[in-house]
Protein backbone atom coordinates (compact mmCIF):
# COMPACT_ATOMS: atom_id res chain seq x y z
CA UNK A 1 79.91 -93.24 101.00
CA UNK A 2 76.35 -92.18 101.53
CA UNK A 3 75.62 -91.03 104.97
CA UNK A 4 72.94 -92.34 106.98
CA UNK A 5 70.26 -90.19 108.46
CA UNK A 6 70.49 -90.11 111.90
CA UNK A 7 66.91 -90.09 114.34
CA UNK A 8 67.57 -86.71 115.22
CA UNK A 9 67.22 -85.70 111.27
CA UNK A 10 63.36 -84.71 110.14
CA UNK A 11 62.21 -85.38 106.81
CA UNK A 12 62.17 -82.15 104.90
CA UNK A 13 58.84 -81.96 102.79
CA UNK A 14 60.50 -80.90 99.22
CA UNK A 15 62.38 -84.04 99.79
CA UNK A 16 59.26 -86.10 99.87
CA UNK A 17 56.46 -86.03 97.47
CA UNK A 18 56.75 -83.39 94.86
CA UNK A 19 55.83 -85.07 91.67
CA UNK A 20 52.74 -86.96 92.21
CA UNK A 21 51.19 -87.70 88.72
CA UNK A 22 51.85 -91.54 88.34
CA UNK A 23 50.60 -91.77 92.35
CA UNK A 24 47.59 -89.98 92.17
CA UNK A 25 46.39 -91.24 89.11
CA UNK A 26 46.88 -95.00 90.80
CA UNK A 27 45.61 -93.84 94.45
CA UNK A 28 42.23 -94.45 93.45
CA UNK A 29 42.54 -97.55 92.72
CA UNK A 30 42.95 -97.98 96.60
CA UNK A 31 39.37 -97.14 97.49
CA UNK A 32 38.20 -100.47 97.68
CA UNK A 33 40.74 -101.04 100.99
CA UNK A 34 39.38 -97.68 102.51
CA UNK A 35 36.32 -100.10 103.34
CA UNK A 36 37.24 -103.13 104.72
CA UNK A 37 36.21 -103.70 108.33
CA UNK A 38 38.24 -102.20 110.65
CA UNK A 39 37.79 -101.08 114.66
CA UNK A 40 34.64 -97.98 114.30
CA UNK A 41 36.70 -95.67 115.85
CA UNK A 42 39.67 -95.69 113.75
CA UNK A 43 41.15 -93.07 111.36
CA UNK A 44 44.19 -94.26 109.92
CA UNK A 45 42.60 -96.78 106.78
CA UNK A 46 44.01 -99.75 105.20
CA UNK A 47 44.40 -97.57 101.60
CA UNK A 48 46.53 -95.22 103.44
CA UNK A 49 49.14 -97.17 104.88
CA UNK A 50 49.43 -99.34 101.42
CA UNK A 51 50.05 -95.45 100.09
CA UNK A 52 52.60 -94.77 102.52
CA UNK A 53 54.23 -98.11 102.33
CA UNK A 54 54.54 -97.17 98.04
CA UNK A 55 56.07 -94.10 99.14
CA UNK A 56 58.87 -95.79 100.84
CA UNK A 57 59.23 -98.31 98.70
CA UNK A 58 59.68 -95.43 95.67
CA UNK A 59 61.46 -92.88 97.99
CA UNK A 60 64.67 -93.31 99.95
CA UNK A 61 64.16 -90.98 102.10
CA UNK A 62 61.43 -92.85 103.96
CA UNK A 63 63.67 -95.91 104.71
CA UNK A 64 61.77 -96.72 108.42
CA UNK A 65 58.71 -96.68 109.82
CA UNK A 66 59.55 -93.50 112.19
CA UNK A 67 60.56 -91.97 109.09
CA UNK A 68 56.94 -92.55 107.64
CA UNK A 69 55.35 -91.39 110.79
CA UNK A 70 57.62 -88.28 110.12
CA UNK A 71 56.22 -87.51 106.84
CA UNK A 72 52.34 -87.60 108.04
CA UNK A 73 52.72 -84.61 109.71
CA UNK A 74 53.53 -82.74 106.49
CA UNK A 75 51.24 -81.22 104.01
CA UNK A 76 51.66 -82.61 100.93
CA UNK A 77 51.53 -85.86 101.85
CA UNK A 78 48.42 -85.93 104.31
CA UNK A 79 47.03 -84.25 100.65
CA UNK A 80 48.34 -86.71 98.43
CA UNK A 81 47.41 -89.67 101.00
CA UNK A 82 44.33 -88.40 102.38
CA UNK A 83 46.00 -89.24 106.46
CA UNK A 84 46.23 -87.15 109.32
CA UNK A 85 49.52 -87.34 111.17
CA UNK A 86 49.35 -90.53 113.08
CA UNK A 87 51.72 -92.17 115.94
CA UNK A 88 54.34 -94.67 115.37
CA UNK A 89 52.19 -97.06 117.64
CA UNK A 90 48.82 -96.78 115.62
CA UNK A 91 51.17 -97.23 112.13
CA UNK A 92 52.79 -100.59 113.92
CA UNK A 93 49.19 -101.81 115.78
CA UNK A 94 47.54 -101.20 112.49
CA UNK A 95 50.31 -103.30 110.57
CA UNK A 96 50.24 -106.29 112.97
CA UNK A 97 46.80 -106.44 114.34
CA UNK A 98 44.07 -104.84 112.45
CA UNK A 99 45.10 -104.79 108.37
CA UNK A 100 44.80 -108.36 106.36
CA UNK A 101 47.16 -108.49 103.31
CA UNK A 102 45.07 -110.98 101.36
CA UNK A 103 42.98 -107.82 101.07
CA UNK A 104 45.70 -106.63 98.79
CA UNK A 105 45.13 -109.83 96.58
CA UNK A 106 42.10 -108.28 94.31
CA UNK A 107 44.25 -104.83 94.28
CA UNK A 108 47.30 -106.78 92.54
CA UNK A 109 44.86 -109.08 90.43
CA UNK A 110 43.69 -105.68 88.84
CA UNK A 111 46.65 -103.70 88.36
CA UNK A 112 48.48 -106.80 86.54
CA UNK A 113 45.15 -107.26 84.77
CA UNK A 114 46.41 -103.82 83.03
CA UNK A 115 49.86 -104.36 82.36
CA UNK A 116 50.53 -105.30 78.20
CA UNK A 117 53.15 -107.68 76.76
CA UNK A 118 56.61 -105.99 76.99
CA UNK A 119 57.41 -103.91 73.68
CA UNK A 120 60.18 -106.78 73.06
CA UNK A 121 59.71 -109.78 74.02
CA UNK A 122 61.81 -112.72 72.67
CA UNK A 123 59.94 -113.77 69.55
CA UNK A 124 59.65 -117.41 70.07
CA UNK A 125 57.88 -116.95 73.78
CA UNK A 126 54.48 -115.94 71.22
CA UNK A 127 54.85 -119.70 69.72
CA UNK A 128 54.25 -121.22 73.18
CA UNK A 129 51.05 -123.49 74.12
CA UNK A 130 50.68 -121.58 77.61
CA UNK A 131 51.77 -118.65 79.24
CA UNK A 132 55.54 -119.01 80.01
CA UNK A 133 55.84 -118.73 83.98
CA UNK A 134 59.20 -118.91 85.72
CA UNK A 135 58.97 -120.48 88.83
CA UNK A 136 61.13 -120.31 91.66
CA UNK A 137 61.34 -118.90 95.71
CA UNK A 138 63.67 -117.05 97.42
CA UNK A 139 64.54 -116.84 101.13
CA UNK A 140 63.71 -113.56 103.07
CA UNK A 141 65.69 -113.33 106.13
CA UNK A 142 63.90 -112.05 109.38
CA UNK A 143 65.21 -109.98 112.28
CA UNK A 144 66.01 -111.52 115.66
CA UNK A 145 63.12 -110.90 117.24
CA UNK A 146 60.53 -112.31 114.78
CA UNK A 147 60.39 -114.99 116.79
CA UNK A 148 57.61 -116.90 114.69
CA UNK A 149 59.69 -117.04 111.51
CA UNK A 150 62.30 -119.34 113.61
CA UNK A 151 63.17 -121.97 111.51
CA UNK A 152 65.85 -123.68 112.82
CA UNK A 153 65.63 -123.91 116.33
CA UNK A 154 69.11 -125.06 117.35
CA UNK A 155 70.55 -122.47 114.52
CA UNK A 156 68.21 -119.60 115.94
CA UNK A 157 67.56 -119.01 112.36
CA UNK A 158 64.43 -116.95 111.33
CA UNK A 159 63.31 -116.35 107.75
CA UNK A 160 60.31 -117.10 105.43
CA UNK A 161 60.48 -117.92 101.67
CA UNK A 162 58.52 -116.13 98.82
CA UNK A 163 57.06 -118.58 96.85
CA UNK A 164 56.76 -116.79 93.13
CA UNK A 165 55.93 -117.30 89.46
CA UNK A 166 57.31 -114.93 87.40
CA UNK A 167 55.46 -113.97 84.20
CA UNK A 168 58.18 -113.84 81.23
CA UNK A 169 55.74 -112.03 78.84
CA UNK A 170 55.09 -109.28 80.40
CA UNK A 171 57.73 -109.16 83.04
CA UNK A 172 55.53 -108.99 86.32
CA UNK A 173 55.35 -111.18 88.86
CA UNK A 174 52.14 -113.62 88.94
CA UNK A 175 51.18 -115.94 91.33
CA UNK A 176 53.13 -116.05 94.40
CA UNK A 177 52.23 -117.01 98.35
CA UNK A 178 54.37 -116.44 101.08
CA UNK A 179 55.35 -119.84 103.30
CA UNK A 180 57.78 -120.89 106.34
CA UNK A 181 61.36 -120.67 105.04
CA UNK A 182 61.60 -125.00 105.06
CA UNK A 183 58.33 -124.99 102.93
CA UNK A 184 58.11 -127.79 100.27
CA UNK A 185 58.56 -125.87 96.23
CA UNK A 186 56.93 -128.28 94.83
CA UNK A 187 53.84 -127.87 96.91
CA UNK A 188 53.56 -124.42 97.17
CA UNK A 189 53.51 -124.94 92.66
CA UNK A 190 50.58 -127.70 93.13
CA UNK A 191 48.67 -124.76 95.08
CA UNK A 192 49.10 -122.36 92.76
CA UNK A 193 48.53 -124.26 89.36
CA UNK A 194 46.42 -121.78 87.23
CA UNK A 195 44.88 -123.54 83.20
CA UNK A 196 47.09 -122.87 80.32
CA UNK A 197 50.21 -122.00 81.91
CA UNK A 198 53.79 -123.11 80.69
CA UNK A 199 55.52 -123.73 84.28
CA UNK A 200 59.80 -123.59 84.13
CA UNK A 201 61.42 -124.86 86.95
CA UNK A 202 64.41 -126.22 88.25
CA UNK A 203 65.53 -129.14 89.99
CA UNK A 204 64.16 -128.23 93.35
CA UNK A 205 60.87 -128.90 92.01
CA UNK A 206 61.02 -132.38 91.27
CA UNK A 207 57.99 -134.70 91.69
CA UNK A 208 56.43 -136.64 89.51
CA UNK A 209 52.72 -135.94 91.07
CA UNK A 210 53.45 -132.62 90.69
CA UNK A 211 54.11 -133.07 87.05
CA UNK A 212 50.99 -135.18 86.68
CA UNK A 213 48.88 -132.29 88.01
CA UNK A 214 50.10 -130.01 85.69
CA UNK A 215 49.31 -132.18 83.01
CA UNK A 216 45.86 -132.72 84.13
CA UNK A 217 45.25 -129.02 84.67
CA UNK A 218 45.56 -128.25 81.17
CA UNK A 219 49.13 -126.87 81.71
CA UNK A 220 52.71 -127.90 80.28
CA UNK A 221 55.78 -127.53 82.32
CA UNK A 222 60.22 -127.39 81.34
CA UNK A 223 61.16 -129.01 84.31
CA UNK A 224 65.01 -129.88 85.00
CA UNK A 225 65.79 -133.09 86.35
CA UNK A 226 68.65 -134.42 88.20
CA UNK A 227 71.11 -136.78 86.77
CA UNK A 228 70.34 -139.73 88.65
CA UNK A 229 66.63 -139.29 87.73
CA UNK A 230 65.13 -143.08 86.85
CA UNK A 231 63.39 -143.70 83.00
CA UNK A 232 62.87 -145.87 80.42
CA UNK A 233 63.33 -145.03 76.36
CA UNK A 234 60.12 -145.30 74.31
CA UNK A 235 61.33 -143.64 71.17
CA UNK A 236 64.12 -141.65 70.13
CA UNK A 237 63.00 -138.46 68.35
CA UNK A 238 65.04 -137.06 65.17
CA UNK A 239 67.47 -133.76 65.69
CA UNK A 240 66.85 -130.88 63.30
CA UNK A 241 69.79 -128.34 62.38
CA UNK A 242 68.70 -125.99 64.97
CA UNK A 243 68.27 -127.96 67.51
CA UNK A 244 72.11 -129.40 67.29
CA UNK A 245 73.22 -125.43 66.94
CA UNK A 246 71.70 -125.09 69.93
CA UNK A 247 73.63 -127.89 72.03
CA UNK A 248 70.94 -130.33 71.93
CA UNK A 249 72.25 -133.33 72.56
CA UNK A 250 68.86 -135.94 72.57
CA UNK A 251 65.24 -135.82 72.20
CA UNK A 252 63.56 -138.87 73.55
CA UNK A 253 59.97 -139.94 74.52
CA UNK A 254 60.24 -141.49 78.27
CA UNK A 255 58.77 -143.20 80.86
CA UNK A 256 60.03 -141.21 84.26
CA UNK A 257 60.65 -142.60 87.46
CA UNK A 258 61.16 -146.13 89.70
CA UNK A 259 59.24 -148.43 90.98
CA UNK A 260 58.78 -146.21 94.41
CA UNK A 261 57.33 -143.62 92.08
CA UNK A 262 55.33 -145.76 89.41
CA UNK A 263 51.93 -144.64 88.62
CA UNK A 264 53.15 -140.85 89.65
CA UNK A 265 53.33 -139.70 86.16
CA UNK A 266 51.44 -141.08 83.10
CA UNK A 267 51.17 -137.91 81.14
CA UNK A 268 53.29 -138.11 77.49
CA UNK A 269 56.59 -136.71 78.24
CA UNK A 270 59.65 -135.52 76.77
CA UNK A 271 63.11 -135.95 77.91
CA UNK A 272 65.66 -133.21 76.47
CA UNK A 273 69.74 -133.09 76.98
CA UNK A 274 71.05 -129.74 76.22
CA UNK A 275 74.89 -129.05 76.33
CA UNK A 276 75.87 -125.79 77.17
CA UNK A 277 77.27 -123.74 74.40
CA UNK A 278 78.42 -120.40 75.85
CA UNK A 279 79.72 -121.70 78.98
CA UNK A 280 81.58 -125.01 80.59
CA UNK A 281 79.28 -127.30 82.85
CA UNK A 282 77.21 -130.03 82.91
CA UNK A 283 74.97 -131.11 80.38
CA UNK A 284 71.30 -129.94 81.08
CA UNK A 285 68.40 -132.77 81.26
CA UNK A 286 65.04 -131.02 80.79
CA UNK A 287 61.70 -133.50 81.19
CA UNK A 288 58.77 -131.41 79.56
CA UNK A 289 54.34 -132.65 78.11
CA UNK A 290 54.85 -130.37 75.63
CA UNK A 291 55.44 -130.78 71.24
CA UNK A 292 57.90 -127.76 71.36
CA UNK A 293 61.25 -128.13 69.11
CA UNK A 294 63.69 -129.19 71.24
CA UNK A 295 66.04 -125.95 70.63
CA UNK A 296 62.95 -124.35 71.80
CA UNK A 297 62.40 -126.32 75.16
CA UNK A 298 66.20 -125.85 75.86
CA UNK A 299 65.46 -121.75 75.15
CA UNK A 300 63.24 -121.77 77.37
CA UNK A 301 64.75 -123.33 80.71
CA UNK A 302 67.58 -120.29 80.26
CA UNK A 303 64.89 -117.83 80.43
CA UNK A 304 63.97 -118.81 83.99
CA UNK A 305 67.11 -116.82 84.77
CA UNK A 306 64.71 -114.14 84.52
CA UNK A 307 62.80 -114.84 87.58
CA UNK A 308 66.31 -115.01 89.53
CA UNK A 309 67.30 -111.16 88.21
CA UNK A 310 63.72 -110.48 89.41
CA UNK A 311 64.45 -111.50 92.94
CA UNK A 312 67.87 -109.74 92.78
CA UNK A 313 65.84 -106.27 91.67
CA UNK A 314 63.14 -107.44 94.50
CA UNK A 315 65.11 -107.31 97.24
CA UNK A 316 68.61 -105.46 96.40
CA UNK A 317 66.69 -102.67 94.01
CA UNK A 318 63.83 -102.07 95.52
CA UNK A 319 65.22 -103.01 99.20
CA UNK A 320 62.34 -105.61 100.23
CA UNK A 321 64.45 -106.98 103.19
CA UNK A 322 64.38 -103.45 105.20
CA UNK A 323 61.37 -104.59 107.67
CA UNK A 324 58.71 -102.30 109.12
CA UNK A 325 57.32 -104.35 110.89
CA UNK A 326 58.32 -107.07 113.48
CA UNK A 327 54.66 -108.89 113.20
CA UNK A 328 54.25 -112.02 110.55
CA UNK A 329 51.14 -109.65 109.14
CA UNK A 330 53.34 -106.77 108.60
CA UNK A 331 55.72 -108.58 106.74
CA UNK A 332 53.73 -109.94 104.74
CA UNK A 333 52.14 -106.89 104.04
CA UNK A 334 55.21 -105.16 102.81
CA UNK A 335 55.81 -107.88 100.53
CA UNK A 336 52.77 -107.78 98.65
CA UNK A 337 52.84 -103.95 98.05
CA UNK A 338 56.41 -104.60 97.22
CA UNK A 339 55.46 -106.40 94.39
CA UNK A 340 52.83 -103.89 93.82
CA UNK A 341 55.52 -101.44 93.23
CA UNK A 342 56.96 -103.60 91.10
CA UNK A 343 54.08 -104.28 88.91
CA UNK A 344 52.86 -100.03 89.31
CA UNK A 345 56.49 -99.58 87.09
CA UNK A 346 55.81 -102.02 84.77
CA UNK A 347 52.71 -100.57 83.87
CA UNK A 348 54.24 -97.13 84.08
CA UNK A 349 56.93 -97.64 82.30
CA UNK A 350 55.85 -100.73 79.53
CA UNK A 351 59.29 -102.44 80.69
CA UNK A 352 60.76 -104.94 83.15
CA UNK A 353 61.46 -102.88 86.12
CA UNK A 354 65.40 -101.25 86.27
CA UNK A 355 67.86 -99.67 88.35
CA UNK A 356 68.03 -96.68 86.16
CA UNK A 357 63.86 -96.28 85.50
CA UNK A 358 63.79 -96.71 89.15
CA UNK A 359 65.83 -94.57 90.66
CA UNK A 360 64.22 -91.83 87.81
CA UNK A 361 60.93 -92.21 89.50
CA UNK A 362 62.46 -91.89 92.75
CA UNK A 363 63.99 -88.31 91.60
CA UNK A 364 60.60 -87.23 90.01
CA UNK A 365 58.81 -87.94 93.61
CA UNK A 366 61.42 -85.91 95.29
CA UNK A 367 60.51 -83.30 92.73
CA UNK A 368 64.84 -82.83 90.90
CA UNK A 369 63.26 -84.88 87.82
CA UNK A 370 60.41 -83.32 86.04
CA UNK A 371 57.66 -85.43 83.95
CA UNK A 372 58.86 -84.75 80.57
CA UNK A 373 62.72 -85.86 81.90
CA UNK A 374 60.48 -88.85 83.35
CA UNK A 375 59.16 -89.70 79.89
CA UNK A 376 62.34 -88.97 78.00
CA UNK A 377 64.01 -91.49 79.92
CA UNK A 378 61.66 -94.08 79.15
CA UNK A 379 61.71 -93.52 75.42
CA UNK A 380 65.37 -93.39 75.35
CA UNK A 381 65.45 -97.04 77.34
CA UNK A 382 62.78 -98.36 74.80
CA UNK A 383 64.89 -96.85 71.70
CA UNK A 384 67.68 -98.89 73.43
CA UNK A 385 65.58 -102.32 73.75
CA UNK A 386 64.54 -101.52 69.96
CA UNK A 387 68.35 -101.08 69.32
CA UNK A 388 69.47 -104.22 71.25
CA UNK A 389 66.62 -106.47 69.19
CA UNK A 390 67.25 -105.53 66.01
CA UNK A 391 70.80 -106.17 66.53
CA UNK A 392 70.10 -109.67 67.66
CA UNK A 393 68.01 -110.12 64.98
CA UNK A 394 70.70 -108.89 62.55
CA UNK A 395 73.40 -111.39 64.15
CA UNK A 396 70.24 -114.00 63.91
CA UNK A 397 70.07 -113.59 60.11
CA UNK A 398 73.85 -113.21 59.51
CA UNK A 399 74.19 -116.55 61.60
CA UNK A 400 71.43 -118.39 59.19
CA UNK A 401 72.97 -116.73 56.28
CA UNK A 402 76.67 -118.52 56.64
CA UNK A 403 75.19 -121.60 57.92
CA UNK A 404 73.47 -121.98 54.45
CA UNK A 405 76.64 -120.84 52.37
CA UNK A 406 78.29 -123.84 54.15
């Protein structure tokens, strides 16, 4: 078992930053923050904290915000970060009073702006009409006395939900807002609608206006529905041999919803029924306004998975649950540079973030990894992705093969 470090332990400065390429070359990218308006007399800037908060995000050492505090005093960092050492109450004032994270906003638009497709990415997703975005939140729990994220007042419950679409092409998150822990899914996706998109969600996101505004912003969605869910036949579209292979059970052109929802949706839609192949359950019903083969539209509700492992890395990975700050602006805060860090891998790396390419970057900062173990490692995990999809594609053409001996 790992042993915690106790208050009375100091961070020892070999232990903190001693590889520093990937950070410095990315630190500059921070300048815009260094002048935002802030109090005249202050020296402790928006771009350093964001550095320092990257630093604990990417280092275990620096699990607290005393432990931060403890590492401005030393030399490398203040070097690398550009900070004097600075008091645990100017770190936590600046957090909750003075720093805005939507200032963070043009930082993240620009880093993701750089980050390619990943170097194997499912075939099919390049056949799509929009940009395939997972959709989906996740609750964040909050600590006792962040009294503003109560929830539940007669539970005492305090939390806030992440609100996120996940980007299945080049496996970073996109859009994404932060709301109260009860907020409504489905409006939180309204907000955030973005032109040619392909938006996958589940059934937490049904509503029909929703839908509708999709449609009307020039975007398609995979939507599952519920059982229950109201419609009326138009036509019944013909099954190919890949779409039964792949458990489809109908294809039919609908009319969706009741009389308390008529006039909600008008947009040309789809309704799909996909039985499970791999697994026992219930059949799947997807609704989607898009031409896609039916095996396709059924492929692509199981990749939204992929924005559930995301959340899993988010917050059991990369530890975004471990709060700095008590204030509703610090949180937030540490959330966005969170998924920074996220996206700063991506780009590093050209792959969906991991535990293992993770916790090499972590060794290379604390200096027992050295850059060309850094870059071995990510060759050898691409040689393995290459590996793994030519072996699917092997099974893929093996599969096709017997199917047309029989």
């Amino acid at each position: 078992m790992v042993r915690k470090r106790t208050r009375r332990e100091r961070i020892d400065e070999k232990n903190v930053v001693q590889g520093m390429k990937y950070l410095r070359k990315f630190f500059s990218v921070l300048e815009p923050l260094r002048h935002v308006p802030a109090h005249g007399n202050r020296e402790f800037f928006f771009d350093q904290y964001v550095a320092l908060m990257l630093l604990h995000f990417y280092n275990p050492m620096l699990s607290s915000l005393r432990a931060l505090q403890e590492a401005t005093d030393l030399d490398s960092v203040q070097s690398l970060v550009g900070v004097r050492c600075m008091s645990l109450g100017a770190m936590s004032e600046a957090a909750a009073k003075v720093f805005r994270a939507e200032d963070l906003l043009p930082i993240l638009e620009k880093v993701s702006g750089q980050v390619m497709d990943l170097a194997f990415p499912p075939e099919r997703l390049k056949e799509l009409p929009g940009m395939p975005m997972a959709v989906d939140g996740t609750f964040l729990r909050c600590l006792p006395k962040m009294m503003w994220a109560v929830f539940r007042k007669k539970e005492h419950k305090r939390g806030v939900r992440l609100q996120l679409q996940y980007d299945l092409v080049r496996g970073i998150p996109g859009a994404f807002e932060i709301t109260p822990a009860n907020g409504s899914e489905s409006a939180s996706l309204k907000k955030l609608l973005e032109p040619g998109k392909l938006y996958i969600t589940d059934r937490g996101y049904i509503n029909y206006a929703v839908y509708q505004a999709v449609h009307d912003g020039e975007s398609f969605f995979v939507a599952r529905l519920k059982d229950n869910s109201a419609y009326e036949v138009l036509a019944d579209r013909p099954l190919t041999q890949a779409d039964r292979d792949a458990g489809v059970l109908c294809d039919q052109e609908v009319r969706m919803g009741s009389a308390f929802t008529e006039g909600d949706l008008t947009a040309p839609v789809r309704r799909v029924v996909i039985r499970p192949t791999q697994r026992e359950g219930r059949d799947v019903i997807v609704l989607t306004n898009t031409d896609l083969p039916a095996d396709l539209v059924g492929l692509l509700y199981r990749y939204r998975w992929q924005v559930e492992l995301f959340f899993k890395w988010f917050k059991c990975v990369l530890g975004c649950r471990n709060w700095l700050s008590l204030s509703e602006s610090g949180l937030t805060i540490q959330v966005y540079v969170a998924l920074l860090a996220s996206i700063l891998l991506t780009l590093w790396t050209g792959a969906k973030p991991n535990r293992s390419l993770f916790r090499m970057f972590s060794l290379h900062l604390m200096g027992w990894a050295n850059e060309t173990e850094v870059e071995r490692a990510i060759r050898k995990h691409h040689a393995a992705q290459a590996q793994k999809a030519a072996r699917k594609q092997a099974r893929a053409a093996a599969d096709a093969a017997a199917k047309n001996g029989q």
